[in-house]
Protein backbone atom coordinates (compact mmCIF):
# COMPACT_ATOMS: atom_id res chain seq x y z
CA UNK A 1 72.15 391.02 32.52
CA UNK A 2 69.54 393.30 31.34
CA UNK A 3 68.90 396.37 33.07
CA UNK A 4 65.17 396.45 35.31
CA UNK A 5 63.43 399.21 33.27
CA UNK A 6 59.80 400.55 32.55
CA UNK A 7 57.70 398.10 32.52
CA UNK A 8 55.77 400.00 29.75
CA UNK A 9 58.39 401.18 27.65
CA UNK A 10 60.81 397.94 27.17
CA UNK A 11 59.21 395.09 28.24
CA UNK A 12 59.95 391.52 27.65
CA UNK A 13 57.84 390.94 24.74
CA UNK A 14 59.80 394.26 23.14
CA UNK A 15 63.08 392.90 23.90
CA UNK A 16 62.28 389.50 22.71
CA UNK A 17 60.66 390.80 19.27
CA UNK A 18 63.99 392.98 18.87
CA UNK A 19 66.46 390.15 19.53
CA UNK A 20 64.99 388.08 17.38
CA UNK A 21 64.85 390.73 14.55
CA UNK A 22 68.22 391.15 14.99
CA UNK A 23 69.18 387.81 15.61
CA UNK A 24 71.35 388.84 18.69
CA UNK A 25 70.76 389.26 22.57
CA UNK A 26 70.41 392.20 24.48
CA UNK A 27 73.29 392.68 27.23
CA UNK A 28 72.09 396.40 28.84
CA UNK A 29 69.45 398.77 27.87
CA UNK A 30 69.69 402.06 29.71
CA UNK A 31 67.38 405.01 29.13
CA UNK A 32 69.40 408.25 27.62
CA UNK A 33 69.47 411.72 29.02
CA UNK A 34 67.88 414.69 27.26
CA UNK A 35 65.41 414.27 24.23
CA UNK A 36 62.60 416.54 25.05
CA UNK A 37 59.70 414.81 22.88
CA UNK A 38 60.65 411.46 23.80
CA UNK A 39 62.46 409.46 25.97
CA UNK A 40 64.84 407.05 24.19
CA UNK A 41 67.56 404.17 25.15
CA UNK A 42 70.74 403.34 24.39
CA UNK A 43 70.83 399.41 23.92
CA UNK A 44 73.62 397.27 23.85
CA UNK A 45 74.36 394.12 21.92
CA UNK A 46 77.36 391.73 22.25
CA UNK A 47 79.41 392.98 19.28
CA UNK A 48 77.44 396.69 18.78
CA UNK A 49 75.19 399.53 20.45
CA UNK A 50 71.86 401.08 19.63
CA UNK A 51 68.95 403.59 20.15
CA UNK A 52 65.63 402.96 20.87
CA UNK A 53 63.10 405.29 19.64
CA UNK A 54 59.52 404.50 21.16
CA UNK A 55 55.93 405.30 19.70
CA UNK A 56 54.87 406.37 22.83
CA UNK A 57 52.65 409.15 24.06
CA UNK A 58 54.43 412.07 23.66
CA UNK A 59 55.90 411.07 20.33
CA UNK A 60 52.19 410.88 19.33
CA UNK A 61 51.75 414.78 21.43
CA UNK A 62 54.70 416.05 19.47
CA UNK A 63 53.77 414.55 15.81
CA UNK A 64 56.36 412.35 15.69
CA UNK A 65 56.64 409.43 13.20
CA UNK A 66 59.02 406.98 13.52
CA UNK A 67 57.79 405.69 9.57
CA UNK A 68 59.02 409.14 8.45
CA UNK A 69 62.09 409.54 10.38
CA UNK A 70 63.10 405.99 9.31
CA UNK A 71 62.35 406.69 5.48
CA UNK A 72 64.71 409.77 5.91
CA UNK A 73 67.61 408.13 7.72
CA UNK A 74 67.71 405.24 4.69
CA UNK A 75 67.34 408.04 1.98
CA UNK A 76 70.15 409.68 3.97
CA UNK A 77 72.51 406.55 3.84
CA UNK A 78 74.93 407.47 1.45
CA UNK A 79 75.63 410.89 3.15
CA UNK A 80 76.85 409.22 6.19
CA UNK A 81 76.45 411.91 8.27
CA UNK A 82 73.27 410.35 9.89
CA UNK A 83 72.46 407.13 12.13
CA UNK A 84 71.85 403.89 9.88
CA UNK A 85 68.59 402.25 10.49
CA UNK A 86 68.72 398.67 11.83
CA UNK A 87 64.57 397.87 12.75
CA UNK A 88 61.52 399.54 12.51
CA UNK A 89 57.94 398.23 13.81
CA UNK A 90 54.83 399.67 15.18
CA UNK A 91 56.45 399.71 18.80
CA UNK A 92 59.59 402.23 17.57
CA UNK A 93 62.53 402.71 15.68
CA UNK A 94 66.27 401.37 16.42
CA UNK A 95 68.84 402.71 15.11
CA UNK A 96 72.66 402.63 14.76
CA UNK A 97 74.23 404.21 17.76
CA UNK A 98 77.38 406.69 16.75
CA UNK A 99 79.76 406.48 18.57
CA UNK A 100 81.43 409.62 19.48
CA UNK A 101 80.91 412.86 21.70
CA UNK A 102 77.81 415.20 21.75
CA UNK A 103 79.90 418.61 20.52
CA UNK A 104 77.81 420.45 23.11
CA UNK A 105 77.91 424.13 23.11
CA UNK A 106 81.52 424.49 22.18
CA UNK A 107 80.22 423.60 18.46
CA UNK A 108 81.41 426.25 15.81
CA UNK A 109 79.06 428.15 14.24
CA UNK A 110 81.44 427.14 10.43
CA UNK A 111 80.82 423.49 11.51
CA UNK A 112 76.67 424.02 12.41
CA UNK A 113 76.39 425.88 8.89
CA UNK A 114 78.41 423.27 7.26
CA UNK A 115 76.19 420.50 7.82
CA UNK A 116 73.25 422.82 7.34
CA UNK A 117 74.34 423.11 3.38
CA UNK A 118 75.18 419.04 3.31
CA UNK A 119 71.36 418.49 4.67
CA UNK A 120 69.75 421.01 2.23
CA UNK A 121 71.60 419.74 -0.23
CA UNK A 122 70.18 416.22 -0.24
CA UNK A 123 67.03 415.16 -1.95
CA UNK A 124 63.70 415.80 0.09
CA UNK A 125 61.95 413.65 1.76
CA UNK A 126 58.68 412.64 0.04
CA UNK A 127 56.59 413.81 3.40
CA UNK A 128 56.61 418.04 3.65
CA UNK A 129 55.90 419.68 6.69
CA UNK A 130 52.79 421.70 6.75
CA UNK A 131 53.50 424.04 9.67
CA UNK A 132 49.50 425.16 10.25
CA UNK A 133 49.41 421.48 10.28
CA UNK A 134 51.74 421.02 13.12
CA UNK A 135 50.61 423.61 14.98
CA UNK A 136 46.98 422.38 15.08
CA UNK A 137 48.71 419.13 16.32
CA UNK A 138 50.46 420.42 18.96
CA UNK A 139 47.38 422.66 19.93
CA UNK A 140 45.28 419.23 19.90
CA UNK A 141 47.70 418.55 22.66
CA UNK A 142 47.69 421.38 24.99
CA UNK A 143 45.85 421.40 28.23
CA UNK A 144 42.46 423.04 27.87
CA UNK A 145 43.54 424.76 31.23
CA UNK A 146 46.24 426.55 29.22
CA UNK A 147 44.23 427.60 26.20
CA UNK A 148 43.80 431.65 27.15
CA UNK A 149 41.64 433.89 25.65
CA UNK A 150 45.16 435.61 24.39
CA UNK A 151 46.87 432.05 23.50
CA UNK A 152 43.43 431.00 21.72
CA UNK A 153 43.35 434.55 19.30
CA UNK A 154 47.21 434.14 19.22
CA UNK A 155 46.80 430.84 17.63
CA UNK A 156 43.53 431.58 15.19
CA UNK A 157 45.68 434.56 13.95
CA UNK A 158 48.89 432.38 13.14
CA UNK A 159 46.47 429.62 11.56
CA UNK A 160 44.81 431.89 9.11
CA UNK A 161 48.06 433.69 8.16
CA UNK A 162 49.73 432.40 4.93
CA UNK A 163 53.08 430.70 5.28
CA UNK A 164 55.84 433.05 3.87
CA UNK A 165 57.40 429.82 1.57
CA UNK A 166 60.53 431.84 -0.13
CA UNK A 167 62.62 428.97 -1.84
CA UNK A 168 62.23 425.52 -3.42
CA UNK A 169 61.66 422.30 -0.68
CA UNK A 170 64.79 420.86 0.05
CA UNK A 171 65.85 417.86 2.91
CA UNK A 172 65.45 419.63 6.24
CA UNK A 173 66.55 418.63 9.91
CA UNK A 174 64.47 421.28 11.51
CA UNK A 175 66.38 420.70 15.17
CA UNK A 176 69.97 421.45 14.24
CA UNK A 177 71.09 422.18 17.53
CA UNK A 178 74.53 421.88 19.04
CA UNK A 179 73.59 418.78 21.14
CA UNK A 180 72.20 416.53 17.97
CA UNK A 181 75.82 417.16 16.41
CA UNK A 182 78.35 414.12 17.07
CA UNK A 183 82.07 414.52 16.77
CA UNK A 184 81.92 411.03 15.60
CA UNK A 185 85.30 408.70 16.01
CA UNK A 186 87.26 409.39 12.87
CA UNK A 187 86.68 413.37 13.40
CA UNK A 188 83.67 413.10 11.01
CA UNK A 189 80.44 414.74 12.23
CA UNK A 190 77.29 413.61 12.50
CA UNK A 191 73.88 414.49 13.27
CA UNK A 192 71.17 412.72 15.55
CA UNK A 193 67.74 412.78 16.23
CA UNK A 194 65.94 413.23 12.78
CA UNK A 195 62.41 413.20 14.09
CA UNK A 196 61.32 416.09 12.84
CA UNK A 197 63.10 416.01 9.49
CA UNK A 198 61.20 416.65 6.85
CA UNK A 199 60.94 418.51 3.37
CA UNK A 200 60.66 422.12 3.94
CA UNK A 201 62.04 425.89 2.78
CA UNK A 202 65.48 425.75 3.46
CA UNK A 203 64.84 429.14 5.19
CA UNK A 204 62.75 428.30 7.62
CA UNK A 205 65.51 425.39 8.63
CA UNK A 206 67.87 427.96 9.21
CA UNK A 207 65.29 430.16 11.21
CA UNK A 208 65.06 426.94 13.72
CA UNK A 209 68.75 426.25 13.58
CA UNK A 210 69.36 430.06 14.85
CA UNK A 211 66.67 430.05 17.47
CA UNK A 212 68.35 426.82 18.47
CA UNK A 213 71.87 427.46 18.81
CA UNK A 214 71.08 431.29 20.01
CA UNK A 215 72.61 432.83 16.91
CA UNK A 216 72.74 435.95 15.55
CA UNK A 217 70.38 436.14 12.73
CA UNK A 218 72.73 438.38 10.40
CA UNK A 219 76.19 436.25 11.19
CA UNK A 220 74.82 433.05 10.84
CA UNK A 221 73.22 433.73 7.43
CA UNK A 222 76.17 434.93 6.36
CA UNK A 223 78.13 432.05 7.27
CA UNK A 224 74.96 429.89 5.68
CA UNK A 225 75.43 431.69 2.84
CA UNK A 226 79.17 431.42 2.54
CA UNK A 227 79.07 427.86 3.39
CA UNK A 228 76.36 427.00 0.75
CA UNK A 229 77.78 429.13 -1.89
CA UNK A 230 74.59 431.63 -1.98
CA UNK A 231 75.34 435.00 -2.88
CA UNK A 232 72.44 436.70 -2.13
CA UNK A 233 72.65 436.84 1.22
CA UNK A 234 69.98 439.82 1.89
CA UNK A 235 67.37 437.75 0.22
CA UNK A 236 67.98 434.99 2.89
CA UNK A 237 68.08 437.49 5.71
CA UNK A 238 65.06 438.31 4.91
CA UNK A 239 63.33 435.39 4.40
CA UNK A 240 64.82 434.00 7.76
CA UNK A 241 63.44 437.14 9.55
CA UNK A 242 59.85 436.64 8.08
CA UNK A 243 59.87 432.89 9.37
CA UNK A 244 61.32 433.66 13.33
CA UNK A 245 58.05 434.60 14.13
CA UNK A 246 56.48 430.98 13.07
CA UNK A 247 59.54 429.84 15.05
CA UNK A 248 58.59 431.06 17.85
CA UNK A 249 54.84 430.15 17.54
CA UNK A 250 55.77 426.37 17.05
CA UNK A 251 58.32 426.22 19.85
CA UNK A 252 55.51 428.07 22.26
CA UNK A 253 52.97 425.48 20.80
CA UNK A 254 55.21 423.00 21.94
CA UNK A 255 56.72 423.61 25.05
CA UNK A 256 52.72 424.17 26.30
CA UNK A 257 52.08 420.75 24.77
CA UNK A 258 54.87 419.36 26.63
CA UNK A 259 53.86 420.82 29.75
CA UNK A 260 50.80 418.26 29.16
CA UNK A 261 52.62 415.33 28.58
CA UNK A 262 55.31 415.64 31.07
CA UNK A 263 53.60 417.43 33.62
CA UNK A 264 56.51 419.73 34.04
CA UNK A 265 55.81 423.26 35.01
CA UNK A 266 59.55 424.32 33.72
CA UNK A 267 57.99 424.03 29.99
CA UNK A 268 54.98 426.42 30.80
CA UNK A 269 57.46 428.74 31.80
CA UNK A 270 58.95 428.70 28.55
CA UNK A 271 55.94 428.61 26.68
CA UNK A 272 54.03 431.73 28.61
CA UNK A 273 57.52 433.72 27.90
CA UNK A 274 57.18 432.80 23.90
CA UNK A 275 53.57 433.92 24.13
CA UNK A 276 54.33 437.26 25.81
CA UNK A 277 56.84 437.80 23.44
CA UNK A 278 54.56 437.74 20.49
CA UNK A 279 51.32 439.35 21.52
């Protein structure tokens, strides 16, 4: 029997375009816990399990695209460190559910830095990210109630700044945090959510991967370094310092945004503390 859910989100006509896709009936669909720029589902099948990833409106908000994601996770196939794709259409993305355990915060810094080099290390994707780009997206998205006078000069100032590129595009996850890392069964890890993959300087990967794990800047480039086999590790300290800044202007940009969408006052919090922080 198939779970009752939203009306809006899996509907009949999405579960019957996905069975027959797939050739197999759903058995349970249950909406997943966490995912803070969607809201996704684990589905199951009679002989396998899967995630739904919606087009919905706050992958739309958050400049998501389930095309790009889905040309990354089939470029990434061979590595298989990633989820496999199984269907892609204008409603979403499924993909291959891994099974496993989230590592959650106990995840080593060695193992975090480890699959850092493996990502960077693959071929980038043919779609860059353009960070003024993403920031005008999430801006588009904000509540005009929460565009301030300082927010507003905060945000002309970041747009008209140049981007401080330091090294050659490579494959980038840009949300390598502890809870998108599976200990998968087999004690092989994996990453999730690939959303926001894209090609960018490796740098600025590692910039997001510290802010999102709460790392030290100077340890964890070090252990970037040694795990990559860079040996000028002062040159990436610095280039990781000049991007926390842009960092911290995208994650402000959208936590506001997502105080929009979700209508949750917890990510306004978060976003009026990033904006104090760099005034």
């Amino acid at each position: 029997m198939v779970t009752e859910v939203g009306e809006l989100i899996f509907n009949p006509t999405l579960k019957a375009m996905i069975e027959s896709r797939l050739n197999q009936p759903i058995i349970n669909a249950v909406p997943l816990q966490g995912g803070l720029s969607n809201r996704c589902w684990r589905v199951d099948f009679g002989s396998f399990s899967a995630v739904w990833r919606p087009v919905a409106e706050a992958s739309e908000a958050f400049a998501v695209s389930r095309l790009h994601e889905a040309n990354v996770l089939r470029q990434l196939k061979p590595q298989a460190f990633s989820p496999n794709v199984l269907l892609l259409s204008d409603e979403g993305l499924l993909v291959e559910w891994l099974e496993g355990e989230v590592y959650g915060a106990q995840c080593t810094l060695g193992t975090i830095m480890a699959l850092q080099t493996r990502i960077h290390q693959c071929p980038p994707p043919l779609h860059a990210l353009d960070v003024h780009k993403k920031a005008q997206q999430y801006w588009n998205a904000i509540n005009p109630d929460d565009k301030s006078v300082n927010l507003d000069r905060l945000f002309q100032r970041f747009q008209q700044t140049p981007l401080p590129y330091a090294f050659p595009l490579t494959c980038c996850h840009f949300d390598l945090g502890y809870y998108n890392v599976i200990r998968c069964d087999g004690q092989i890890d994996a990453v999730i959510d690939w959303e926001y993959a894209a090609a960018g300087d490796p740098s600025l990967d590692l910039a997001m991967t510290i802010q999102a794990n709460g790392y030290a800047l100077e340890e964890a480039v070090t252990a970037y370094c040694l795990a990559s086999g860079e040996s000028n590790t002062q040159r990436w300290q610095e280039a990781v310092t000049e991007w926390q800044p842009w960092c911290d202007y995208l994650a402000m940009l959208w936590y506001f945004a997502g105080a929009h969408v979700w209508q949750d006052e917890s990510y306004r919090v978060q976003a009026k503390r990033l904006l104090n922080q760099l005034l």
